[in-house]
N, C-alpha and C. Protein backbone atom coordinates (compact mmCIF):
# COMPACT_ATOMS: atom_id res chain seq x y z
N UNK A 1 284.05 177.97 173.17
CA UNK A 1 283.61 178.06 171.79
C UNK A 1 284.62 178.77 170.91
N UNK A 2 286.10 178.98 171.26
CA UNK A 2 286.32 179.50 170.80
C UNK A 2 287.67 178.81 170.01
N UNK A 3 287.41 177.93 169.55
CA UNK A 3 288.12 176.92 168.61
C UNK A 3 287.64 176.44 167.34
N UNK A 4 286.60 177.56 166.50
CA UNK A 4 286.46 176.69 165.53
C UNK A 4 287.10 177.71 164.41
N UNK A 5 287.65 176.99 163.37
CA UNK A 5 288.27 178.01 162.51
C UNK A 5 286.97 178.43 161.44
N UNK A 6 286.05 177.23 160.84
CA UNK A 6 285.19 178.14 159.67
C UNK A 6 283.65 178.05 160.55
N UNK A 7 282.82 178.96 160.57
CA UNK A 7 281.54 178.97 160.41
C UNK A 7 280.72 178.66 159.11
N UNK A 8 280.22 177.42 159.09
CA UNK A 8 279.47 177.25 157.24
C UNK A 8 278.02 177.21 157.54
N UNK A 9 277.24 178.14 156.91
CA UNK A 9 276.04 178.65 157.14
C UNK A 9 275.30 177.57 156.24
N UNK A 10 274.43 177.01 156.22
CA UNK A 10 273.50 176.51 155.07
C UNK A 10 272.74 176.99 154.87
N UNK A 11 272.31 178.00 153.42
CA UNK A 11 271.61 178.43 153.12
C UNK A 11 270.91 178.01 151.86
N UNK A 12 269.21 178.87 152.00
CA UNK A 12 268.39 178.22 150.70
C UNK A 12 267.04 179.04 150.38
N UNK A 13 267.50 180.24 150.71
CA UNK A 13 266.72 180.95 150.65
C UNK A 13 265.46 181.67 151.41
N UNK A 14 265.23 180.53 152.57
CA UNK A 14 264.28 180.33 153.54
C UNK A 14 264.46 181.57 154.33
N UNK A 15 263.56 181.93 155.16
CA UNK A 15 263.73 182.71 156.33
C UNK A 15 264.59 182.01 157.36
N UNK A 16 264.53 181.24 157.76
CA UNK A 16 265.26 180.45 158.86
C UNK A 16 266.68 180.61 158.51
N UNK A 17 267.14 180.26 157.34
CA UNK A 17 268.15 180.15 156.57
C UNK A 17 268.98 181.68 156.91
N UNK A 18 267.81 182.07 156.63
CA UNK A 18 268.84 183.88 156.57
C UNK A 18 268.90 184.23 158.13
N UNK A 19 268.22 183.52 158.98
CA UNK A 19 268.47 184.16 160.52
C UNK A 19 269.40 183.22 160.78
N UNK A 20 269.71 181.72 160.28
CA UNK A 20 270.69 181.06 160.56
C UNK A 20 272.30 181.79 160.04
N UNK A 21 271.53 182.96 159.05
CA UNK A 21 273.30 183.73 158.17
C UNK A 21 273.83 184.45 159.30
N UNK A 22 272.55 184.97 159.93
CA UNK A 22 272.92 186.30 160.47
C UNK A 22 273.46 185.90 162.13
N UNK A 23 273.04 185.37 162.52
CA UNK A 23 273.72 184.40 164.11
C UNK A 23 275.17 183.54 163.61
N UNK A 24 275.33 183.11 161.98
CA UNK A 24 276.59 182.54 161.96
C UNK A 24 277.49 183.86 161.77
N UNK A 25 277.57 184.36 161.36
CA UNK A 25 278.48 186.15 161.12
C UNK A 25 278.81 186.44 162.09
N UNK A 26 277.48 186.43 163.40
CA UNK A 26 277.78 187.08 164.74
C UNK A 26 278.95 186.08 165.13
N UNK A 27 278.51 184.98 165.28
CA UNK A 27 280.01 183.98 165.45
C UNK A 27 281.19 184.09 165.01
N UNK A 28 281.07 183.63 164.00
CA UNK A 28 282.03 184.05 163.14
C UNK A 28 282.79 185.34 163.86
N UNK A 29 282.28 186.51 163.57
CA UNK A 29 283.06 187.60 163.87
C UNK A 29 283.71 187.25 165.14
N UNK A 30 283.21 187.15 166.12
CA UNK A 30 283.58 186.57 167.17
C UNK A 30 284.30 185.51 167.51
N UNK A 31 284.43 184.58 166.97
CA UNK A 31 285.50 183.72 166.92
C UNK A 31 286.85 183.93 165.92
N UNK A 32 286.43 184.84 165.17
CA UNK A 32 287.78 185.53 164.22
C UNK A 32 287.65 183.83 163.23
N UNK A 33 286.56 183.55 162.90
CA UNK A 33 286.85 182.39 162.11
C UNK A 33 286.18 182.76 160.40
N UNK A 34 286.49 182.01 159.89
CA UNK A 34 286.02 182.22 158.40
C UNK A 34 284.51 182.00 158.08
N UNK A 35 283.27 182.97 157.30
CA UNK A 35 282.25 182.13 157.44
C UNK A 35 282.81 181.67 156.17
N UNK A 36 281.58 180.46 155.98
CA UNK A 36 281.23 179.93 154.47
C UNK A 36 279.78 180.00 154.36
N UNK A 37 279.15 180.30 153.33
CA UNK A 37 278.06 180.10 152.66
C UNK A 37 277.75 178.38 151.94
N UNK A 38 277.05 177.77 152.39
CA UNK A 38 277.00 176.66 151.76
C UNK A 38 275.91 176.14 151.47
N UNK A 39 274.98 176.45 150.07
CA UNK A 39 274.04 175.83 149.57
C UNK A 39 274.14 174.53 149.26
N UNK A 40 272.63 173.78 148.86
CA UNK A 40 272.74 172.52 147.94
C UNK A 40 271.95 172.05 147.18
N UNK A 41 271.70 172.37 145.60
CA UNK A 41 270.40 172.18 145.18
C UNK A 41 270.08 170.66 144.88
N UNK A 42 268.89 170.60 145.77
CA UNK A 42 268.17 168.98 145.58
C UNK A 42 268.17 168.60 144.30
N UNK A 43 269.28 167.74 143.74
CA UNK A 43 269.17 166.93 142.77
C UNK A 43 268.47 165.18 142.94
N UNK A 44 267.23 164.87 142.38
CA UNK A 44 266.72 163.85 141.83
C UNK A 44 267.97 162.93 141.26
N UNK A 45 267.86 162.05 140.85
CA UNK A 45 268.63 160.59 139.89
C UNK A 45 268.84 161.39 138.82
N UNK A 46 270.13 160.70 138.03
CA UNK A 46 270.08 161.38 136.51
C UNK A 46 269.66 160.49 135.96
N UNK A 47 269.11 159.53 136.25
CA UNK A 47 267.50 158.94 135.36
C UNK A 47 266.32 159.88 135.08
N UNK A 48 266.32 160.24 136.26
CA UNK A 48 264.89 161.02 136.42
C UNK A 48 265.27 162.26 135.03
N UNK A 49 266.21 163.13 135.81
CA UNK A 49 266.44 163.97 135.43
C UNK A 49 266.60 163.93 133.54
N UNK A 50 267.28 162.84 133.13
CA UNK A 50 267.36 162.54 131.64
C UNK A 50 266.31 162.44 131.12
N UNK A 51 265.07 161.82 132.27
CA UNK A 51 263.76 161.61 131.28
C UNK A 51 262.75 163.26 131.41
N UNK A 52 263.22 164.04 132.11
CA UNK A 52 262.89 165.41 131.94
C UNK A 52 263.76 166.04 130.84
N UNK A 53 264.98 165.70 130.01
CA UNK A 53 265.45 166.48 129.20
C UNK A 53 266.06 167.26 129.81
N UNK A 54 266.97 167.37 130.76
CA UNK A 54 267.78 167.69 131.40
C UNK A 54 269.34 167.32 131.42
N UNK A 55 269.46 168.56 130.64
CA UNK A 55 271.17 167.76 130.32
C UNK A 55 272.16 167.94 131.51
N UNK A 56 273.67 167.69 131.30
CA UNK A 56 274.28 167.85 132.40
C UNK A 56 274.61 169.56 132.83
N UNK A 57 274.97 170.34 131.60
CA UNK A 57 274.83 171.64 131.43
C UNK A 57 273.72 172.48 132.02
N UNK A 58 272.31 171.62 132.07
CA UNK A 58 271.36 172.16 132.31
C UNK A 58 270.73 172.14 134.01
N UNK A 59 271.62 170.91 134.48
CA UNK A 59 271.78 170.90 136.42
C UNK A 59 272.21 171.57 136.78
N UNK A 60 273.63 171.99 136.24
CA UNK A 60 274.98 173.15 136.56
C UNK A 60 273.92 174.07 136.93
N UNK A 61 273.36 174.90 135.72
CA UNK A 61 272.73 175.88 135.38
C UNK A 61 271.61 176.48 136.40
N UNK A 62 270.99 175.44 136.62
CA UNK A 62 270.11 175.73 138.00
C UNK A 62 270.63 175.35 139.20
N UNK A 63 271.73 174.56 139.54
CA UNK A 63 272.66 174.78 140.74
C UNK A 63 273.11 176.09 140.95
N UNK A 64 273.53 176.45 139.65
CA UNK A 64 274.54 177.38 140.06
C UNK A 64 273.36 178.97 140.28
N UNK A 65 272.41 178.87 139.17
CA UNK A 65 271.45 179.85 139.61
C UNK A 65 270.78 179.96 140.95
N UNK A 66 270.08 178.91 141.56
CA UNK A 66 269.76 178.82 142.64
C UNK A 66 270.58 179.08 144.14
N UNK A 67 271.75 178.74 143.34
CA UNK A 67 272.50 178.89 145.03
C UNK A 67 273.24 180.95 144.85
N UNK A 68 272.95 181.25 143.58
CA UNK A 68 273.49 182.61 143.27
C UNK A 68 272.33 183.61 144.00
N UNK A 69 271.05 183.08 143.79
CA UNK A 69 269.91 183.84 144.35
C UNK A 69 269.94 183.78 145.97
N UNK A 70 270.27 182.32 146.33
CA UNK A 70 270.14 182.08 148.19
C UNK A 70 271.87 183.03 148.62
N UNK A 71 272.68 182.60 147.65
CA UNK A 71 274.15 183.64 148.24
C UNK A 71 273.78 185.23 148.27
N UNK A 72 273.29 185.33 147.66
CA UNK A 72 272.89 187.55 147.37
C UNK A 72 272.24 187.71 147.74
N UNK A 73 270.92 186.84 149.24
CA UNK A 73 270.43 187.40 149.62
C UNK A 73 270.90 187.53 150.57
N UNK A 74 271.63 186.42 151.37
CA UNK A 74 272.46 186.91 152.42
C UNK A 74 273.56 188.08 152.43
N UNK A 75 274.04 187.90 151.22
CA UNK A 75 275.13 189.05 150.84
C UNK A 75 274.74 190.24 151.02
N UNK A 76 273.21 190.58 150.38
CA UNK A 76 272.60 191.66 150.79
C UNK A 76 272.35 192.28 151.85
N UNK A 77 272.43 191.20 153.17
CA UNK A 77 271.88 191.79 154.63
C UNK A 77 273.51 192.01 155.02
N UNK A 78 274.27 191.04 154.52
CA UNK A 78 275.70 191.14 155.37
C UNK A 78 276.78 191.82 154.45
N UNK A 79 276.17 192.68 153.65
CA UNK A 79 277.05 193.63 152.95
C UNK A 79 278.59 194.09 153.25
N UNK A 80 278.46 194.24 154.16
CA UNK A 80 279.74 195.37 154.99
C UNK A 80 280.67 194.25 155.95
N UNK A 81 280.29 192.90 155.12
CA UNK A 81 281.61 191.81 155.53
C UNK A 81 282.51 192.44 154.85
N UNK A 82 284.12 192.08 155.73
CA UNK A 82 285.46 191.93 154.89
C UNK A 82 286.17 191.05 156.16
N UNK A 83 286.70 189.58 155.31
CA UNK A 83 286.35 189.39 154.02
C UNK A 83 284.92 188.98 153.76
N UNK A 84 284.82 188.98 152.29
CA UNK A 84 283.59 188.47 151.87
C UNK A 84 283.16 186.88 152.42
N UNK A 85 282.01 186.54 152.78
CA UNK A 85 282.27 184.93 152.70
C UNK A 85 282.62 183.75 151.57
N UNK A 86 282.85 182.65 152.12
CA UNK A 86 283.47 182.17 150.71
C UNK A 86 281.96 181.29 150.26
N UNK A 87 281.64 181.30 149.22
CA UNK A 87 280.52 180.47 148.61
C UNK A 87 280.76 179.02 147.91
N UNK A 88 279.53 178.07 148.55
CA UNK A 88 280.19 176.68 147.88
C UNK A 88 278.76 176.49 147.67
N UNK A 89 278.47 175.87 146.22
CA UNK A 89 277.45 175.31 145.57
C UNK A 89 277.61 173.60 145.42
N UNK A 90 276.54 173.07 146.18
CA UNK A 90 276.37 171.64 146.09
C UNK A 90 275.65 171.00 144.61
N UNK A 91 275.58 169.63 145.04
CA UNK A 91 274.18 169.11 143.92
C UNK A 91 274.07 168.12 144.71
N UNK A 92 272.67 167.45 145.05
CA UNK A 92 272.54 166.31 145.42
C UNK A 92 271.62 166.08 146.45
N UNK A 93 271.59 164.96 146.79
CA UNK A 93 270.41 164.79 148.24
C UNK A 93 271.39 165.67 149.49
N UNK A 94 270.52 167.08 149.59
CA UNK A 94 270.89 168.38 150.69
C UNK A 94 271.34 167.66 151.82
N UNK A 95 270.91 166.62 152.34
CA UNK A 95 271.76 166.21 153.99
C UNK A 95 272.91 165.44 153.57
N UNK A 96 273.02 164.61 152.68
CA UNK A 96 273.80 164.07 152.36
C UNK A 96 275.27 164.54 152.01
N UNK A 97 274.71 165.33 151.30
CA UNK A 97 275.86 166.46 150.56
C UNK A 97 276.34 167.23 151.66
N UNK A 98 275.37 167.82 152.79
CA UNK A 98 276.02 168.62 153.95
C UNK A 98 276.85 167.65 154.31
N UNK A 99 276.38 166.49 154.82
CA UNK A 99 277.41 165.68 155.38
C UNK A 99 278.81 165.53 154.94
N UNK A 100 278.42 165.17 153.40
CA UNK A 100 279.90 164.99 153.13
C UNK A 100 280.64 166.13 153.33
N UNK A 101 280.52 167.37 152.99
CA UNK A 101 281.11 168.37 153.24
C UNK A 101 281.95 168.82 154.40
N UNK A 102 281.20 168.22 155.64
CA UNK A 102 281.86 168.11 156.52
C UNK A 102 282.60 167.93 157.05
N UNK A 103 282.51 166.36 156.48
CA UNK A 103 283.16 165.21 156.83
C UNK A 103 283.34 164.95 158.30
N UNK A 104 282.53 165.06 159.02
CA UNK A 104 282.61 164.93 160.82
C UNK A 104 284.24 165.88 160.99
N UNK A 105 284.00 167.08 160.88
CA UNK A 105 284.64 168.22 160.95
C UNK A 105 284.60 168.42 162.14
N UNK A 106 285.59 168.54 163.31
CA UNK A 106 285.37 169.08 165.21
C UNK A 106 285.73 170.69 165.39
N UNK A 107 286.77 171.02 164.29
CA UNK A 107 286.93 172.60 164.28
C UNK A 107 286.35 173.20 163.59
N UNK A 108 284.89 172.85 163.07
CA UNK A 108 283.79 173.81 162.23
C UNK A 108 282.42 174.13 163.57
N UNK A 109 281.64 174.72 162.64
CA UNK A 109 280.38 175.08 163.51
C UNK A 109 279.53 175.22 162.39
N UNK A 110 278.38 174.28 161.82
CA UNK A 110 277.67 174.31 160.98
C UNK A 110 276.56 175.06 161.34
N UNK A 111 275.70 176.21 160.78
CA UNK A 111 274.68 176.90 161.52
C UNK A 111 273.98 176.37 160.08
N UNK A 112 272.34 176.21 160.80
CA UNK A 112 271.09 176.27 159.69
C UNK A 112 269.88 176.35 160.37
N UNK A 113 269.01 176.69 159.48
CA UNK A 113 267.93 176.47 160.21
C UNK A 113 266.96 175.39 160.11
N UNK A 114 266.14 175.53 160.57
CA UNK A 114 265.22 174.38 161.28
C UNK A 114 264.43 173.69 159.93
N UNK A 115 263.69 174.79 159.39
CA UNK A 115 262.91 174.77 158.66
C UNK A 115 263.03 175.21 157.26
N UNK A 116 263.20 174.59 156.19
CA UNK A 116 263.45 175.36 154.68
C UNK A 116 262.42 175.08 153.91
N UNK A 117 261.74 173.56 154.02
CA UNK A 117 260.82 172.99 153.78
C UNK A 117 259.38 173.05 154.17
N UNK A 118 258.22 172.94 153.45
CA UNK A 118 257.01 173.17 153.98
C UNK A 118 256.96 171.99 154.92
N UNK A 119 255.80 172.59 155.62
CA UNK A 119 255.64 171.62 156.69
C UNK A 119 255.28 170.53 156.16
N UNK A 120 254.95 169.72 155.14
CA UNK A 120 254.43 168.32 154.26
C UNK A 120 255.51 168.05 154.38
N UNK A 121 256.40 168.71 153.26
CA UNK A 121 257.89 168.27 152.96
C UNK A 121 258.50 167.47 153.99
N UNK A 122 258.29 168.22 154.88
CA UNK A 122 259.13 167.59 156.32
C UNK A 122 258.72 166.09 156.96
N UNK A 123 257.17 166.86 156.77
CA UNK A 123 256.70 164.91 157.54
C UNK A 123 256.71 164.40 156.23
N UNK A 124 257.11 164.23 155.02
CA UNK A 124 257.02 163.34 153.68
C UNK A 124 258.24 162.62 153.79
N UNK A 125 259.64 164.19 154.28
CA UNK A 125 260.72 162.79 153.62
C UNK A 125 261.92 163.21 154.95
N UNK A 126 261.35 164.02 155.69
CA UNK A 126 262.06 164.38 156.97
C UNK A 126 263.02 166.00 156.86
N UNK A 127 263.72 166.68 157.71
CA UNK A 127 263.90 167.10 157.30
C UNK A 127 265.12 167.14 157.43
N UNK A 128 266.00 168.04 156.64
CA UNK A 128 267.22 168.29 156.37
C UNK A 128 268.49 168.25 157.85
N UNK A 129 267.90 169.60 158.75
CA UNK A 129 268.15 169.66 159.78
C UNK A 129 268.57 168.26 160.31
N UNK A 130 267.19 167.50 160.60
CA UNK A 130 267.14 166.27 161.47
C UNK A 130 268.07 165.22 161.11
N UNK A 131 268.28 165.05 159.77
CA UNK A 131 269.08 164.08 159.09
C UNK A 131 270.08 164.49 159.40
N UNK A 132 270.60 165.74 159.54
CA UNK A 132 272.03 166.12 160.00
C UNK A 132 272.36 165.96 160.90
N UNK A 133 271.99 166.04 161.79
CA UNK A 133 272.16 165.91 163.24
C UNK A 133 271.78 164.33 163.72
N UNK A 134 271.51 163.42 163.20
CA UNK A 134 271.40 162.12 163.35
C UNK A 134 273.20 162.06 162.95
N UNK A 135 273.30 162.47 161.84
CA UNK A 135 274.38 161.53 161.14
C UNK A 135 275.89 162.55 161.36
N UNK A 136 275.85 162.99 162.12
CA UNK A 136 277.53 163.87 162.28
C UNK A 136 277.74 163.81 163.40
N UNK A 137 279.53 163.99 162.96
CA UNK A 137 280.14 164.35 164.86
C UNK A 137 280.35 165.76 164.60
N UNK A 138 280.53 166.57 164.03
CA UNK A 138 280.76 168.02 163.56
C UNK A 138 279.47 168.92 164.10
N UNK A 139 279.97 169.63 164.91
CA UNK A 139 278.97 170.57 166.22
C UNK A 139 277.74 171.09 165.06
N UNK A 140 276.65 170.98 165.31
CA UNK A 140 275.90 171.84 164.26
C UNK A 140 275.19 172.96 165.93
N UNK A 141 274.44 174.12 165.14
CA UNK A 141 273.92 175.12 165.73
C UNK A 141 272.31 174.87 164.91
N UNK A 142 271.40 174.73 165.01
CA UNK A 142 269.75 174.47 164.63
C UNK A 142 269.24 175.80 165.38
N UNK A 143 268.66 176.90 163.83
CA UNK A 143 267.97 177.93 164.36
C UNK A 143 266.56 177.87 164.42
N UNK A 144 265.51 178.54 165.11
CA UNK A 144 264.40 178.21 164.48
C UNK A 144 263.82 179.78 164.13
């Protein structure tokens, strides 16, 4: 395990999420690799979104808020990193967007957790996790 250069955590605020921060750090440290923080706020169509009055300024705005609240809480438990981790804010359908990010990456280690979603959520549209791990060659770690 000891070939991957970044650890990228997916976080979202969840509990799972933050035990998925705190097992990627331990790695991380341990592999002397870089973490990343990597949110993604579920963006809808910009149909949808236009017929809510939602400008483009106004997605940013809650991307960038939302993933500022899920980054500082981890920041908060993992204070006494150096370096800091690096933070990346998505937009878009969350597995999708992990994916691309990836890009079937072999020297990463994606950590997340299981669960971010209520349990409906999950049997409604599946969940995040699962979709990831269907669709990559890039090692993921699934906390629960």
């Amino acid at each position: 395990m000891s070939g991957f250069r970044k650890i990228i955590v997916a976080v979202d605020g969840s509990s799972t999420a933050m035990q998925a921060a705190r097992i990627g750090a331990r790695l991380a440290d341990g592999m002397q690799a870089e973490l990343v923080l990597l949110h993604c706020f579920p963006m809808m169509s910009s149909d949808i979104a236009g017929a809510l009055g939602m400008s483009t300024e106004d997605i940013t705005h809650a991307r960038d808020s939302a993933a500022r609240r899920a980054f500082d809480q981890v920041l908060n438990e993992l204070s006494d990193r150096d370096p800091a981790p690096t933070e990346v804010a998505l937009i878009g359908d969350v597995a999708e967007e992990i994916l691309k990010y990836l890009d079937n990456a072999r020297d990463v280690l994606l950590v997340m957790g299981r669960r971010g979603q209520t349990r409906m959520g999950a049997l409604l549209l599946g969940s995040v996790s699962d979709k990831v791990l269907r669709h990559t060659r890039t090692p993921v770690t699934v906390v629960s």
